[in-house]
PDB file of N, CA and C in Angstrom:
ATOM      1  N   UNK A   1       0.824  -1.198   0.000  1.00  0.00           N
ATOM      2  CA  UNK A   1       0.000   0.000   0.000  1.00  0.00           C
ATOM      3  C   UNK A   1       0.863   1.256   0.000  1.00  0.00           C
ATOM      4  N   UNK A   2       1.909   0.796   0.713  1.00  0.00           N
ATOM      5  CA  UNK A   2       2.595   2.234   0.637  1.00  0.00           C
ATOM      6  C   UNK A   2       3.391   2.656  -0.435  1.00  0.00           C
ATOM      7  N   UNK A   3       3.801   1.513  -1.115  1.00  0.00           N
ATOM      8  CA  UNK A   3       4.468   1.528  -2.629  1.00  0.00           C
ATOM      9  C   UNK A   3       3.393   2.313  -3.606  1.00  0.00           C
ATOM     10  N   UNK A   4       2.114   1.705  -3.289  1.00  0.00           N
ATOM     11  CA  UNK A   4       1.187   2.562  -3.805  1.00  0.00           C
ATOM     12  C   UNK A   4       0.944   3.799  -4.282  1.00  0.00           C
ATOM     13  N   UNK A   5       0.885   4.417  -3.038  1.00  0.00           N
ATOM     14  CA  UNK A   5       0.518   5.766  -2.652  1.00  0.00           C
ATOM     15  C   UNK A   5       1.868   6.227  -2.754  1.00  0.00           C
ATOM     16  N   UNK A   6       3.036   5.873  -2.666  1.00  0.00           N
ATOM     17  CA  UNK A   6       4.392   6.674  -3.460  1.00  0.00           C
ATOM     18  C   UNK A   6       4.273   6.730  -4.799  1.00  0.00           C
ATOM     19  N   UNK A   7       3.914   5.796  -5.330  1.00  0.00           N
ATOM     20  CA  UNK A   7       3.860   6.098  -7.020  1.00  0.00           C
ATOM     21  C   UNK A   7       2.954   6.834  -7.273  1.00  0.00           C
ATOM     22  N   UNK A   8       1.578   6.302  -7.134  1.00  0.00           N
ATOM     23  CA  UNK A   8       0.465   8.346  -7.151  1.00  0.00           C
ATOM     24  C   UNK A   8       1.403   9.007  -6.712  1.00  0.00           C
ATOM     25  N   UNK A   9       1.597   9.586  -6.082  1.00  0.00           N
ATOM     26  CA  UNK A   9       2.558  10.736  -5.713  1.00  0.00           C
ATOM     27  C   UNK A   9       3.155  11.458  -6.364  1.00  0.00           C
ATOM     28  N   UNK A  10       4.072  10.328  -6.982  1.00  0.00           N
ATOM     29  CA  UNK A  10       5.116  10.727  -8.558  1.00  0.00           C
ATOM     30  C   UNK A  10       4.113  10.949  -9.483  1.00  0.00           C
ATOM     31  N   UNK A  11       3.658  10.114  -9.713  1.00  0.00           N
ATOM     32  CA  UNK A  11       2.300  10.091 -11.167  1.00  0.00           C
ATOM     33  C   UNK A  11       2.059  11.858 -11.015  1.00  0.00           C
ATOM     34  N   UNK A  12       1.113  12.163  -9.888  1.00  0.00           N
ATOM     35  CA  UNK A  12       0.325  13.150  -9.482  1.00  0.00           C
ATOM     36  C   UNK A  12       1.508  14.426  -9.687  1.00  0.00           C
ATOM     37  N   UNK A  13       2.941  14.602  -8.903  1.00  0.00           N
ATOM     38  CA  UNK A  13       3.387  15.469  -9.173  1.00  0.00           C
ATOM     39  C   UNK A  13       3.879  16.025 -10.900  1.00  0.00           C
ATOM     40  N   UNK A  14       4.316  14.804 -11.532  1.00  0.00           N
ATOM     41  CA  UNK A  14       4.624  15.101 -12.581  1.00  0.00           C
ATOM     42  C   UNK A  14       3.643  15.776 -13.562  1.00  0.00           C
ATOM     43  N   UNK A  15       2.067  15.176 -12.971  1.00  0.00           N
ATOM     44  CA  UNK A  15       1.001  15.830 -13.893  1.00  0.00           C
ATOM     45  C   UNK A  15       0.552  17.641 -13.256  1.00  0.00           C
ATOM     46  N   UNK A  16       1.187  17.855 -11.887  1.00  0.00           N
ATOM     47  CA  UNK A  16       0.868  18.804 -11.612  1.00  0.00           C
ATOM     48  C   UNK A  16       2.393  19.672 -12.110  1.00  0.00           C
ATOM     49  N   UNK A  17       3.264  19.751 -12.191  1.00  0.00           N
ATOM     50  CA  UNK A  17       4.020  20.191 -12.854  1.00  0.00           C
ATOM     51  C   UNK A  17       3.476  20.529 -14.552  1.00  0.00           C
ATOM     52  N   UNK A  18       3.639  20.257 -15.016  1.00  0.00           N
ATOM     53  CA  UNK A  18       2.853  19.866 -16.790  1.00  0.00           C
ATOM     54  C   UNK A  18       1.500  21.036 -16.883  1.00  0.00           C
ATOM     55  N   UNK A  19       0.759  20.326 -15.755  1.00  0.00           N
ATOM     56  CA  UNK A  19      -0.302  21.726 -15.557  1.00  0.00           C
ATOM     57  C   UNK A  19      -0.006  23.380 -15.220  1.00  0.00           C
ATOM     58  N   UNK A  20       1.406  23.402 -14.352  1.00  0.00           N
ATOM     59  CA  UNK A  20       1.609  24.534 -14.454  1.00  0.00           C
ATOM     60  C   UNK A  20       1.347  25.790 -15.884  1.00  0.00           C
ATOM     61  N   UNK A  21       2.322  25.060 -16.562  1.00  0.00           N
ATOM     62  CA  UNK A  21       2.627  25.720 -18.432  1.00  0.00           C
ATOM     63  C   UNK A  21       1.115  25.447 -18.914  1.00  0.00           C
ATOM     64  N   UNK A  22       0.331  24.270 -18.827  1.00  0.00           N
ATOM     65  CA  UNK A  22      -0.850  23.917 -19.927  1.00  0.00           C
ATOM     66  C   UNK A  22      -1.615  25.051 -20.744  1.00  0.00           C
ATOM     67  N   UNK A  23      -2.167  25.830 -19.316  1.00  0.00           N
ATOM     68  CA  UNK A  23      -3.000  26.665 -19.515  1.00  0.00           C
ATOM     69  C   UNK A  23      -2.884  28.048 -19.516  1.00  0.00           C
ATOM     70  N   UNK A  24      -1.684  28.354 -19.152  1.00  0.00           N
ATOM     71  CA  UNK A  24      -0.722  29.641 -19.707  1.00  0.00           C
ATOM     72  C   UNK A  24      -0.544  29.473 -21.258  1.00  0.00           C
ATOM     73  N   UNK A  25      -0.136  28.298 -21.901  1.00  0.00           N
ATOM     74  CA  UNK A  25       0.706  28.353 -23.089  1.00  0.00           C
ATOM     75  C   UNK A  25      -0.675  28.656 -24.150  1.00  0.00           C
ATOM     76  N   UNK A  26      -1.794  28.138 -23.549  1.00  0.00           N
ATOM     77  CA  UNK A  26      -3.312  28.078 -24.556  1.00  0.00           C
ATOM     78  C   UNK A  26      -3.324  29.355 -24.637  1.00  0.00           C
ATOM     79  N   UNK A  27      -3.437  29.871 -23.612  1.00  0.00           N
ATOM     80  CA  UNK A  27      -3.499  30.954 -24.130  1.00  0.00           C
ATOM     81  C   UNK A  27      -2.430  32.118 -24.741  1.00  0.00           C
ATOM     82  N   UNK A  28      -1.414  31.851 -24.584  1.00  0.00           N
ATOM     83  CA  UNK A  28      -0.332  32.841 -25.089  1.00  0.00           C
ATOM     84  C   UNK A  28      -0.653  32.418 -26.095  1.00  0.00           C
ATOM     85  N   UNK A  29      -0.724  30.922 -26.916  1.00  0.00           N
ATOM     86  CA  UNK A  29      -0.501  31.152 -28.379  1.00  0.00           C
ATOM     87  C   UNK A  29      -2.149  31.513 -28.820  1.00  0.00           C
ATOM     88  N   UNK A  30      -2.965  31.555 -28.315  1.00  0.00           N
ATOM     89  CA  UNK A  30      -4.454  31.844 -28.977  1.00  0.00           C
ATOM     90  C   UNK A  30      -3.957  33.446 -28.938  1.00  0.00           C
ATOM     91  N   UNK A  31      -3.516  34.143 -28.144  1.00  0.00           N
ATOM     92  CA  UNK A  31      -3.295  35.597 -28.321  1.00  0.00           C
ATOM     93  C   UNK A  31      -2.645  35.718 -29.198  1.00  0.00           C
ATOM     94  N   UNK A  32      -1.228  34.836 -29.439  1.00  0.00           N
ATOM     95  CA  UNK A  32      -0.480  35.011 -30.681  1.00  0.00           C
ATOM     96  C   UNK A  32      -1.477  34.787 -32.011  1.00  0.00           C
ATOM     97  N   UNK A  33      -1.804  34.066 -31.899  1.00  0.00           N
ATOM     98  CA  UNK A  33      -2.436  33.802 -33.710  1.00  0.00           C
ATOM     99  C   UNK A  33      -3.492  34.766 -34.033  1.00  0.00           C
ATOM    100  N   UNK A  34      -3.875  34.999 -32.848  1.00  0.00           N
ATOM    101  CA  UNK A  34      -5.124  36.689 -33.149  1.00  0.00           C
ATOM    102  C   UNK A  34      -4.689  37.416 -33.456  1.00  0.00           C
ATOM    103  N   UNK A  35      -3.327  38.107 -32.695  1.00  0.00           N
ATOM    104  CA  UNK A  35      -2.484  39.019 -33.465  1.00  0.00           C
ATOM    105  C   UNK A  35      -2.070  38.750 -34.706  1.00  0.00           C
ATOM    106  N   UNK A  36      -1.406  37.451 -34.816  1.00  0.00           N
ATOM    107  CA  UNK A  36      -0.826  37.387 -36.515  1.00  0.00           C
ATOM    108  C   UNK A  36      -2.011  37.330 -37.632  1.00  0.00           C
ATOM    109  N   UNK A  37      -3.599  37.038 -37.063  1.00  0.00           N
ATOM    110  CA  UNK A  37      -4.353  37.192 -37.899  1.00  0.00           C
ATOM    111  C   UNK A  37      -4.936  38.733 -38.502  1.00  0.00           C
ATOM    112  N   UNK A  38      -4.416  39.692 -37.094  1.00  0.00           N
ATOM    113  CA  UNK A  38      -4.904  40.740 -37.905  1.00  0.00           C
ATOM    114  C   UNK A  38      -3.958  41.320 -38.117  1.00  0.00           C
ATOM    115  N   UNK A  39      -2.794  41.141 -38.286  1.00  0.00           N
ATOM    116  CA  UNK A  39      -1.168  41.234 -38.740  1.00  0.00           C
ATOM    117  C   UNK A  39      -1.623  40.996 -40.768  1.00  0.00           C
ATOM    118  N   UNK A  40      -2.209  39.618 -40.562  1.00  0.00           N
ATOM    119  CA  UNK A  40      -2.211  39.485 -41.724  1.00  0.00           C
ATOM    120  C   UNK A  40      -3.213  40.309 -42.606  1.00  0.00           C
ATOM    121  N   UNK A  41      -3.993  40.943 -41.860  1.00  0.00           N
ATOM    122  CA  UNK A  41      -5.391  41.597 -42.719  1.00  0.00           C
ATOM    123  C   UNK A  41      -4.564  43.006 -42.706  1.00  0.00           C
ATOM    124  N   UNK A  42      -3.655  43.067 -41.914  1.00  0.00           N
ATOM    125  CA  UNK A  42      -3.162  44.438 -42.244  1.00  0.00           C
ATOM    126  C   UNK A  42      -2.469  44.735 -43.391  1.00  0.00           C
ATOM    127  N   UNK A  43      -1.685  43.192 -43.563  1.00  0.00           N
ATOM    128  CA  UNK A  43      -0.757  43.396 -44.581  1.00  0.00           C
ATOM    129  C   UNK A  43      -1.581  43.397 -46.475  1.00  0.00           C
ATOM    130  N   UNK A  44      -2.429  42.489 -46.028  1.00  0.00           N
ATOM    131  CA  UNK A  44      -4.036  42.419 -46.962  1.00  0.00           C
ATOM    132  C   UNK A  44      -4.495  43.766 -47.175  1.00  0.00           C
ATOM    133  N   UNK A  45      -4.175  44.347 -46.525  1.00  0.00           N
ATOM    134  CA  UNK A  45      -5.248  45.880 -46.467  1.00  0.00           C
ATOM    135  C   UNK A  45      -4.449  47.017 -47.108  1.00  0.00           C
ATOM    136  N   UNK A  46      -3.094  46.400 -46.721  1.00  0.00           N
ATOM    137  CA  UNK A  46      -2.070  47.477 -47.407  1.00  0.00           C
ATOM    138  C   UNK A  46      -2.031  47.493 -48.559  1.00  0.00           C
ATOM    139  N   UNK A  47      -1.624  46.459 -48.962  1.00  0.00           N
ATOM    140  CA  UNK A  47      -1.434  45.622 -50.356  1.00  0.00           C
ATOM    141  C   UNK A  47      -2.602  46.027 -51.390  1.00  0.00           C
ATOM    142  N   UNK A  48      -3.698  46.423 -50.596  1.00  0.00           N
ATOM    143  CA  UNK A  48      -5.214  46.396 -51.492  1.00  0.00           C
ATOM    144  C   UNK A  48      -5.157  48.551 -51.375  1.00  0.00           C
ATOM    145  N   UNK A  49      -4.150  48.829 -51.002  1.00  0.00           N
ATOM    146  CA  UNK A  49      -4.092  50.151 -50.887  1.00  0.00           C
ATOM    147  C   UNK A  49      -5.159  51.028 -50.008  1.00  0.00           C
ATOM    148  N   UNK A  50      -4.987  49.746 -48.995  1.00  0.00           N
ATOM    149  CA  UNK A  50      -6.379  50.353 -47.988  1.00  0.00           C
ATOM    150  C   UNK A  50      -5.882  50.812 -46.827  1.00  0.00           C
ATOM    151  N   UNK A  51      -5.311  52.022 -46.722  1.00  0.00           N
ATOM    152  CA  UNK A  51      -3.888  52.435 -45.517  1.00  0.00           C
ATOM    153  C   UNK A  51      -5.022  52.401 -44.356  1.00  0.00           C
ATOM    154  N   UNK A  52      -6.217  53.438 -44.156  1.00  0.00           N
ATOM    155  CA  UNK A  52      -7.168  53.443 -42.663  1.00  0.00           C
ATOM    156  C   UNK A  52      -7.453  51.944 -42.017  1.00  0.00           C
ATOM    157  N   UNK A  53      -7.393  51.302 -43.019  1.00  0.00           N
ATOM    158  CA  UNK A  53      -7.951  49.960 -42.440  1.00  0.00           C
ATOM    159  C   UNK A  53      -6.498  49.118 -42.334  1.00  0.00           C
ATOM    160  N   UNK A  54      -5.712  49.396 -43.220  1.00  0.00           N
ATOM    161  CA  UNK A  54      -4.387  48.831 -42.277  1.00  0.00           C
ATOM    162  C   UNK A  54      -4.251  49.489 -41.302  1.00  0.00           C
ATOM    163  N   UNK A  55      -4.329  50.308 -41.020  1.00  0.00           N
ATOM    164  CA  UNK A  55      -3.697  50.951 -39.331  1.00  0.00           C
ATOM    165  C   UNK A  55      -4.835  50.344 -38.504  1.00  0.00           C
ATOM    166  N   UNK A  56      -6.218  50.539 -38.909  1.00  0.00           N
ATOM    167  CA  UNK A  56      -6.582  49.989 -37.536  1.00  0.00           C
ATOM    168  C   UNK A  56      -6.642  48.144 -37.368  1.00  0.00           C
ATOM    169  N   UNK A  57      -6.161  47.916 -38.378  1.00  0.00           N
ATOM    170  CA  UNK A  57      -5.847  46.490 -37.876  1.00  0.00           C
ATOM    171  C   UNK A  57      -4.761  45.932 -37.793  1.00  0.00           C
ATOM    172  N   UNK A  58      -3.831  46.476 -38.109  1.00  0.00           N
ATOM    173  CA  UNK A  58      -2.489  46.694 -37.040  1.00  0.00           C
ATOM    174  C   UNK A  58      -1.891  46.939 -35.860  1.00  0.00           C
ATOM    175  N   UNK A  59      -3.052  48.226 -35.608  1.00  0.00           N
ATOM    176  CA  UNK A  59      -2.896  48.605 -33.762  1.00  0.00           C
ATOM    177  C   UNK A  59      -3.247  46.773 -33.011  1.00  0.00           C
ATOM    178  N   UNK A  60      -4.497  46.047 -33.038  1.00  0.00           N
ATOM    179  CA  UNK A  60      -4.714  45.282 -32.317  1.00  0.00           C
ATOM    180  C   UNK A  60      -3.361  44.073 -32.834  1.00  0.00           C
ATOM    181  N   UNK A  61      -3.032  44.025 -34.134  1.00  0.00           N
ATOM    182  CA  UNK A  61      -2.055  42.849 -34.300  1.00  0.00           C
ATOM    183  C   UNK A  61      -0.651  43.080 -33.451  1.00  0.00           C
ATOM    184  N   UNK A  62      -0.182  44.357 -33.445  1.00  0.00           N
ATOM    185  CA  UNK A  62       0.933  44.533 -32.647  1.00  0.00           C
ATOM    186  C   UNK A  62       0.919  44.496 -31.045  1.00  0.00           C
ATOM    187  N   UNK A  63      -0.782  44.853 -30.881  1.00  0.00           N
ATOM    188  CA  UNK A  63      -0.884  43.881 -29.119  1.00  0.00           C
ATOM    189  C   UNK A  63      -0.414  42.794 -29.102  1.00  0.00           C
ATOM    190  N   UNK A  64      -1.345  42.270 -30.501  1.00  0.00           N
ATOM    191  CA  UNK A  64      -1.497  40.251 -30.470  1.00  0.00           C
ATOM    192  C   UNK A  64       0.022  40.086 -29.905  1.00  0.00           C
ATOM    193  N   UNK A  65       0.706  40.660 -30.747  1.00  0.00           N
ATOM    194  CA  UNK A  65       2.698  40.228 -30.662  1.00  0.00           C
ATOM    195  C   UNK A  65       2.933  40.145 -29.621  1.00  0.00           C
ATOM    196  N   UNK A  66       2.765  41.705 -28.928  1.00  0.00           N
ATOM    197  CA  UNK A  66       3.453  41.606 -27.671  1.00  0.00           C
ATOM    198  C   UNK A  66       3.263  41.199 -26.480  1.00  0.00           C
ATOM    199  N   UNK A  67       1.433  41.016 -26.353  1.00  0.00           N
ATOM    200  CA  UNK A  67       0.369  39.988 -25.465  1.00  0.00           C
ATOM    201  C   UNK A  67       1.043  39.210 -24.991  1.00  0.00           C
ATOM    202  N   UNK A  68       0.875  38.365 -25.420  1.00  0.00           N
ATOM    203  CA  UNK A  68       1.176  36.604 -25.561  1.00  0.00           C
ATOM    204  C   UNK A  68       2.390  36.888 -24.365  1.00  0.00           C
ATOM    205  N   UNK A  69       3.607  37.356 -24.026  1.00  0.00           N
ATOM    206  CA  UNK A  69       4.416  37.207 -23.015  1.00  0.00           C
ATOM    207  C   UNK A  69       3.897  37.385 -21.872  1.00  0.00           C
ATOM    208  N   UNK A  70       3.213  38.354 -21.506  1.00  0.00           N
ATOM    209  CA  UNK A  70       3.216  38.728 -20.541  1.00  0.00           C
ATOM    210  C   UNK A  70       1.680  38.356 -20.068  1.00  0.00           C
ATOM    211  N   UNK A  71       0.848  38.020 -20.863  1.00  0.00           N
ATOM    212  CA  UNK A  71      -0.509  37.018 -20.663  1.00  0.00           C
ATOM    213  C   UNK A  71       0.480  35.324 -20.015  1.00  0.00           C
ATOM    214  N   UNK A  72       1.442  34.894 -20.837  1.00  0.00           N
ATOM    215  CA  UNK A  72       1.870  33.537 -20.054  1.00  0.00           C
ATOM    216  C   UNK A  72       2.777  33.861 -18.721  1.00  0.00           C
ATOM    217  N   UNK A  73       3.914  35.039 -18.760  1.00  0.00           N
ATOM    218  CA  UNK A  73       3.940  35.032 -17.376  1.00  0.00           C
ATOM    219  C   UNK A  73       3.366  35.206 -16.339  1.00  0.00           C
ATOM    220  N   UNK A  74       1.835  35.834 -16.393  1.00  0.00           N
ATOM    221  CA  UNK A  74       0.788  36.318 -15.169  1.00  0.00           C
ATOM    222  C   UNK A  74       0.273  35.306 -15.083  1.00  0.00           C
ATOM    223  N   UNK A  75       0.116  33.914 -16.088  1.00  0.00           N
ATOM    224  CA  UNK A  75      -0.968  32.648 -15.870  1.00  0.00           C
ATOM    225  C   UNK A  75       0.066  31.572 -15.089  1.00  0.00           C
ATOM    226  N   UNK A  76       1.202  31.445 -15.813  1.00  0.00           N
ATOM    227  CA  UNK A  76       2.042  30.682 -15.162  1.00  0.00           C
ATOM    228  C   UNK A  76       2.609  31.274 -13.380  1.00  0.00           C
ATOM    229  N   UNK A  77       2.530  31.963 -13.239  1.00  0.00           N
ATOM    230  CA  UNK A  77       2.378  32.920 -11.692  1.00  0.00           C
ATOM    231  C   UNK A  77       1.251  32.390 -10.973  1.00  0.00           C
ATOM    232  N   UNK A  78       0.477  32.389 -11.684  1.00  0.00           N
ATOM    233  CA  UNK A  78      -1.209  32.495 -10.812  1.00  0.00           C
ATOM    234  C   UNK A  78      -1.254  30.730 -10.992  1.00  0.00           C
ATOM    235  N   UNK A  79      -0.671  29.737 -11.538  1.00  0.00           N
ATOM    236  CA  UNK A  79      -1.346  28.194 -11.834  1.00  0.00           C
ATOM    237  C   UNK A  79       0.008  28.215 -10.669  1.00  0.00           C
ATOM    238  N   UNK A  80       0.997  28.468 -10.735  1.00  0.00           N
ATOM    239  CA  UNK A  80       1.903  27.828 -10.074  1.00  0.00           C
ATOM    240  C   UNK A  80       1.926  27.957  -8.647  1.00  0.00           C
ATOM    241  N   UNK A  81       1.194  29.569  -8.187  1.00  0.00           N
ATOM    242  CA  UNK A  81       0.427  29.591  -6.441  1.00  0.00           C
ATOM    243  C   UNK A  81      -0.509  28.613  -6.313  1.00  0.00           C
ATOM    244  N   UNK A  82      -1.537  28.033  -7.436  1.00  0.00           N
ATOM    245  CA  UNK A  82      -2.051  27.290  -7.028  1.00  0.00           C
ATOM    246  C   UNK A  82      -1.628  25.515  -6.936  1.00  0.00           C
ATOM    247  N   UNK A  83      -0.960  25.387  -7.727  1.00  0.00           N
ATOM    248  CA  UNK A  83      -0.529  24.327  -7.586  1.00  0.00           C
ATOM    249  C   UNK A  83       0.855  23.785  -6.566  1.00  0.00           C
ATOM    250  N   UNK A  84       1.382  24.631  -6.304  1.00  0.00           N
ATOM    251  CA  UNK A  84       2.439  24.397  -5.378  1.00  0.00           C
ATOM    252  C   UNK A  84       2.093  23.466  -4.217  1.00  0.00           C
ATOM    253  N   UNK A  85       1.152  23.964  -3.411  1.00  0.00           N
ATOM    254  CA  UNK A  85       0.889  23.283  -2.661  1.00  0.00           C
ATOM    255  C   UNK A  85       0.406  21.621  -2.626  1.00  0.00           C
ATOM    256  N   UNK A  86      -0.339  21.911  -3.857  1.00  0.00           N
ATOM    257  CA  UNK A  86      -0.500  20.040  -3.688  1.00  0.00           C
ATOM    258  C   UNK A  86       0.721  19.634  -4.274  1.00  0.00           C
ATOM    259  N   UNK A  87       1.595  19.947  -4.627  1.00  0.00           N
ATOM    260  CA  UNK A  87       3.112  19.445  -4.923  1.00  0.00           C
ATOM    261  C   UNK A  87       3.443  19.449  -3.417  1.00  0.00           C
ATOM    262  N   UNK A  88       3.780  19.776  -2.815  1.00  0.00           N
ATOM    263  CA  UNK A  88       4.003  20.042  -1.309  1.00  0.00           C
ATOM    264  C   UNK A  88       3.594  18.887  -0.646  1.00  0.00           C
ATOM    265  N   UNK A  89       2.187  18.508  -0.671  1.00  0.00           N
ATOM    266  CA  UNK A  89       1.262  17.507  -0.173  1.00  0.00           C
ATOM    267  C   UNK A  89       2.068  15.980  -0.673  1.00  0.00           C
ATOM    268  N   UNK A  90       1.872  15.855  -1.733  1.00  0.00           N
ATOM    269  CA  UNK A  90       2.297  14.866  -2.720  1.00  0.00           C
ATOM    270  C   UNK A  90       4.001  15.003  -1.858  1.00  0.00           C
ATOM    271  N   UNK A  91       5.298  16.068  -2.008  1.00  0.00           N
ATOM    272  CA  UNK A  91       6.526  15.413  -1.235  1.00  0.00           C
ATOM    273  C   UNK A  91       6.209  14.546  -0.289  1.00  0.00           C
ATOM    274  N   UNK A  92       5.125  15.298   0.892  1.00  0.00           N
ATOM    275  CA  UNK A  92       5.163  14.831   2.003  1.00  0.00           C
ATOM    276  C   UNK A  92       4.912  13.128   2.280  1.00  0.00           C
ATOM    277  N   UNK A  93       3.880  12.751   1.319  1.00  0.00           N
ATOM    278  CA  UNK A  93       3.069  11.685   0.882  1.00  0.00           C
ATOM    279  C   UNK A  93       4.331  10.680   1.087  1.00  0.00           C
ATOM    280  N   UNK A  94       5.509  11.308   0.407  1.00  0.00           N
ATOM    281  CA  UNK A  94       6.566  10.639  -0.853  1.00  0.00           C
ATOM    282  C   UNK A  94       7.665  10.464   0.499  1.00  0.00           C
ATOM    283  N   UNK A  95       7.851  11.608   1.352  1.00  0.00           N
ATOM    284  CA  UNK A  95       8.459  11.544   2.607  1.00  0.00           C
ATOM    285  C   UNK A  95       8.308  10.655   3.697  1.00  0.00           C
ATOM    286  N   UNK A  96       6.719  10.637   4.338  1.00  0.00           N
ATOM    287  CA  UNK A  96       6.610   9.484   5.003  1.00  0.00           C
ATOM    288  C   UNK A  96       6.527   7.917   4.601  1.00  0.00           C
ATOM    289  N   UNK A  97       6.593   7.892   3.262  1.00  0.00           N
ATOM    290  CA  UNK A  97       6.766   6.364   3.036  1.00  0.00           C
ATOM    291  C   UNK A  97       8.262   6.250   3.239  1.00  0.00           C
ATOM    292  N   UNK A  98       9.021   6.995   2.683  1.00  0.00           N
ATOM    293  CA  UNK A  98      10.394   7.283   2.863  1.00  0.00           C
ATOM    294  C   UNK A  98      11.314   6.729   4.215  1.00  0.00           C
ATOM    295  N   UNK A  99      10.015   7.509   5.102  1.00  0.00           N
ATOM    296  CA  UNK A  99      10.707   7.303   6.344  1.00  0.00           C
ATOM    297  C   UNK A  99      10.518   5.676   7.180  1.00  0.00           C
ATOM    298  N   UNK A 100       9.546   5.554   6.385  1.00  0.00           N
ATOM    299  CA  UNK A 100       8.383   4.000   6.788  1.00  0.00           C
ATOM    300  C   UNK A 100       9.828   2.996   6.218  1.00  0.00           C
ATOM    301  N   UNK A 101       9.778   3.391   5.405  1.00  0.00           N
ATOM    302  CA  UNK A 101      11.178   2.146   4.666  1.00  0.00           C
ATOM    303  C   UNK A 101      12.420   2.009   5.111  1.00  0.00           C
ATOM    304  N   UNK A 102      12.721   3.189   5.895  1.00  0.00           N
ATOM    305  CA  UNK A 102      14.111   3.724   6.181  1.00  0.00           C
ATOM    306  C   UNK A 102      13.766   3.113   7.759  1.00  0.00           C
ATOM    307  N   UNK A 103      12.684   2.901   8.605  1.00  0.00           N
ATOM    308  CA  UNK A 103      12.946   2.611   9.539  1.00  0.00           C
ATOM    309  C   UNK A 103      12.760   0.762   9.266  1.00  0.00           C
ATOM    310  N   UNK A 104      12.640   0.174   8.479  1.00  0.00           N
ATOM    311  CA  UNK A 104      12.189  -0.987   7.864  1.00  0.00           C
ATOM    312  C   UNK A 104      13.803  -1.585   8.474  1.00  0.00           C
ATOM    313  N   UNK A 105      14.405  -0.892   7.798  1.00  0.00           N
ATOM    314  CA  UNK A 105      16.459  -1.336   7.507  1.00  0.00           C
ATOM    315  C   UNK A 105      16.760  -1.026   9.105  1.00  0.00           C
ATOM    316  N   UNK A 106      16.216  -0.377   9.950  1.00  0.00           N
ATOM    317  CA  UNK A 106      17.049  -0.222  11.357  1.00  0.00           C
ATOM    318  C   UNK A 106      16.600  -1.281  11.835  1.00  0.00           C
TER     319      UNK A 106
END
């Protein structure tokens, strides 16, 4: 049983690690491709000699660009307060079997 509940442990931390990035990265790149989509209507708009409508769909594509960083460092901040702790939980889990085995050998 206790071999058990050490391997969840591992299982569990490695998937809570992984979750940190998951849901930061969805969204950095969904911000990225919004930007490069109206990146691309800008460049569409130019090309079609349509300068008002390239600029205003440029202003939001050059957010899209620069978004995406600083949208994944505020998510990866905010998943990783939350997840820390059951990483924490899960050492401890991983600790007292640790110690269960270690007193096994005395």
């Amino acid at each position: 049983m206790l071999r058990l509940s050490a391997k969840r442990a591992f299982n569990n931390i490695e998937k809570l690690e992984r979750a940190k990035n998951t849901k930061a990265m969805a969204l950095a790149l969904g911000a990225g491709i919004v930007g490069t989509v109206f990146m691309a209507g800008a460049t569409f708009a130019y090309l079609a000699a349509m300068t008002p409508l390239c600029v205003v769909l440029a202003i939001p594509g050059f957010i899209g660009c620069g978004l995406p960083y600083f949208l994944y460092k505020k998510n990866v901040k905010k998943s990783t307060e939350q997840v820390n702790p059951m990483i924490e939980s899960n050492f401890d889990v991983i600790y007292e079997a640790c110690e269960k085995a270690s007193q096994l050998f005395d």
